[in-house]
Protein backbone atom coordinates (compact mmCIF):
# COMPACT_ATOMS: atom_id res chain seq x y z
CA UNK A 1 37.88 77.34 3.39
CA UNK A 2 40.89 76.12 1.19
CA UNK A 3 43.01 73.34 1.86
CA UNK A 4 44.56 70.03 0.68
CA UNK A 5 41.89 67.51 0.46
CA UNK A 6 42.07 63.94 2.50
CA UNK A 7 39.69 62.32 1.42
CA UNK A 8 36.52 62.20 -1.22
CA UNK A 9 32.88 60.79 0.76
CA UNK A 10 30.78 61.50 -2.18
CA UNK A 11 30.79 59.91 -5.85
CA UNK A 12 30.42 61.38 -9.31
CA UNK A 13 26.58 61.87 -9.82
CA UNK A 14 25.50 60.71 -6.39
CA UNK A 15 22.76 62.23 -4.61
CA UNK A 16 23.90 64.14 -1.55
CA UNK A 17 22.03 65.86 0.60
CA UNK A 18 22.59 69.45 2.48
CA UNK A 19 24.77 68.28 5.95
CA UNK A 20 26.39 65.66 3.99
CA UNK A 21 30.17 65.58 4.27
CA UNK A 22 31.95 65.71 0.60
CA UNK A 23 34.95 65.62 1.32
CA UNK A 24 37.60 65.92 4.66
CA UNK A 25 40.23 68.92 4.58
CA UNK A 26 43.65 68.01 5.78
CA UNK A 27 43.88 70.30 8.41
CA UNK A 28 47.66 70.09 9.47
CA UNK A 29 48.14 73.62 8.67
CA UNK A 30 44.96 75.32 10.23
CA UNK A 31 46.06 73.50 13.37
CA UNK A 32 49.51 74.86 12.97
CA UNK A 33 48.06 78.31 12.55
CA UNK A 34 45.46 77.88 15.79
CA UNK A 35 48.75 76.88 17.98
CA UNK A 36 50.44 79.82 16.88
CA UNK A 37 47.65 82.61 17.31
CA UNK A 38 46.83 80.34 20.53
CA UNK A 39 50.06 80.70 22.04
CA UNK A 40 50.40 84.66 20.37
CA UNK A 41 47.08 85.57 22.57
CA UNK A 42 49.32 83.75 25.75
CA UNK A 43 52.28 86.03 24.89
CA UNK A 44 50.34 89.19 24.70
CA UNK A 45 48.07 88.50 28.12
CA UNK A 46 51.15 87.99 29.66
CA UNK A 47 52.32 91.25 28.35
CA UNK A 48 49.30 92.52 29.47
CA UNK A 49 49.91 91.59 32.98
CA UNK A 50 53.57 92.91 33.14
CA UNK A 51 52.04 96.35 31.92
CA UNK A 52 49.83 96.31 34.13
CA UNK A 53 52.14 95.56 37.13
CA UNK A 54 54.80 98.20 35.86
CA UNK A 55 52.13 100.65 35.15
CA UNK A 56 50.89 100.54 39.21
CA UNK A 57 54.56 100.39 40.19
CA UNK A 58 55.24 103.96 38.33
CA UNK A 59 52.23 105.30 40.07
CA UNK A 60 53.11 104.70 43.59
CA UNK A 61 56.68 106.06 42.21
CA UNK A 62 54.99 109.02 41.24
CA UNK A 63 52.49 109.68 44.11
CA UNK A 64 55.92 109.34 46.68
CA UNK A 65 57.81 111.74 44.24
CA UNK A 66 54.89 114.19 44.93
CA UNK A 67 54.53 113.82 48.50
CA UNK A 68 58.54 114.46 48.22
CA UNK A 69 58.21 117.43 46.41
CA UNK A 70 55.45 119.10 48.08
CA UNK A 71 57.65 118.68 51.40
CA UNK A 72 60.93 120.36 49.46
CA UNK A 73 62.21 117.18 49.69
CA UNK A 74 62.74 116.13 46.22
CA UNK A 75 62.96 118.65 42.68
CA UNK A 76 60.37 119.46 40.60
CA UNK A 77 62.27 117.90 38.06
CA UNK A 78 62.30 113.94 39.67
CA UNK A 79 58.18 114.96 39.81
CA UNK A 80 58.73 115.62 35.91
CA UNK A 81 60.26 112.76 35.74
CA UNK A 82 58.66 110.48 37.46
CA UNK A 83 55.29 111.50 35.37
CA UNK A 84 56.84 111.10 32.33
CA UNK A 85 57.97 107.04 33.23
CA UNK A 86 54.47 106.90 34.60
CA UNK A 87 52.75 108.49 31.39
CA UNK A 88 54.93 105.69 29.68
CA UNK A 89 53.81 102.98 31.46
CA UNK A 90 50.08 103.77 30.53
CA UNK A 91 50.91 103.78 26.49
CA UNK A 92 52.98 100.71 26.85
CA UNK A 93 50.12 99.20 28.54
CA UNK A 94 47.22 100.90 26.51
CA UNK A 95 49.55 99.03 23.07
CA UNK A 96 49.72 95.64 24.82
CA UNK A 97 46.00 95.94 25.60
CA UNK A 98 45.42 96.95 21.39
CA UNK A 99 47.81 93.58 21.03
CA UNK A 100 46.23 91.46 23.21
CA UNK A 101 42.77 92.32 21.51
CA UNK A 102 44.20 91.88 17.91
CA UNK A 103 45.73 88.45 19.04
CA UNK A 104 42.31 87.70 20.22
């Protein structure tokens, strides 16, 4: 661990022993950095949740555009469609998952 140092506890050519604290880090700047990757892990759980919610959305989209299609009521093509947004929805949620677990 790097860092600025604060403050000195031991002397030159005193006796220390192992637990005993040297010296005190200023830690301004790791605190910084745990706010940031804090509030980065927030960010991509809540991207994790809109996934999510899209991702179930575009499946009930897609299981109506079937039930359309089998009954001649809708094209093959809003079926192809509707598979596709759905297929999107997965990888956009499958990357936000990879995020949130890298922000972890």
């Amino acid at each position: 661990l790097s860092g600025i140092i604060r403050s000195v506890s031991a002397e030159e050519n005193q006796q220390v022993k192992k637990g005993d604290v040297l010296a005190t880090l200023d830690t301004v700047k790791l605190e910084v950095q745990i706010e940031r990757a804090e509030a980065s892990a927030k960010g991509a759980a809540a991207n994790v949740e809109d996934a999510t919610v899209t991702l179930a959305e575009n499946e009930s989209a897609l299981v109506r555009a079937a039930a359309l299609t089998k009954r001649g009521m809708a094209t093959d093509q809003s079926l192809e469609a509707a598979t596709a947004t759905r297929d999107r929805a997965k990888a956009a949620l499958d990357s936000a998952q990879a995020n949130l677990a890298i922000a972890q």
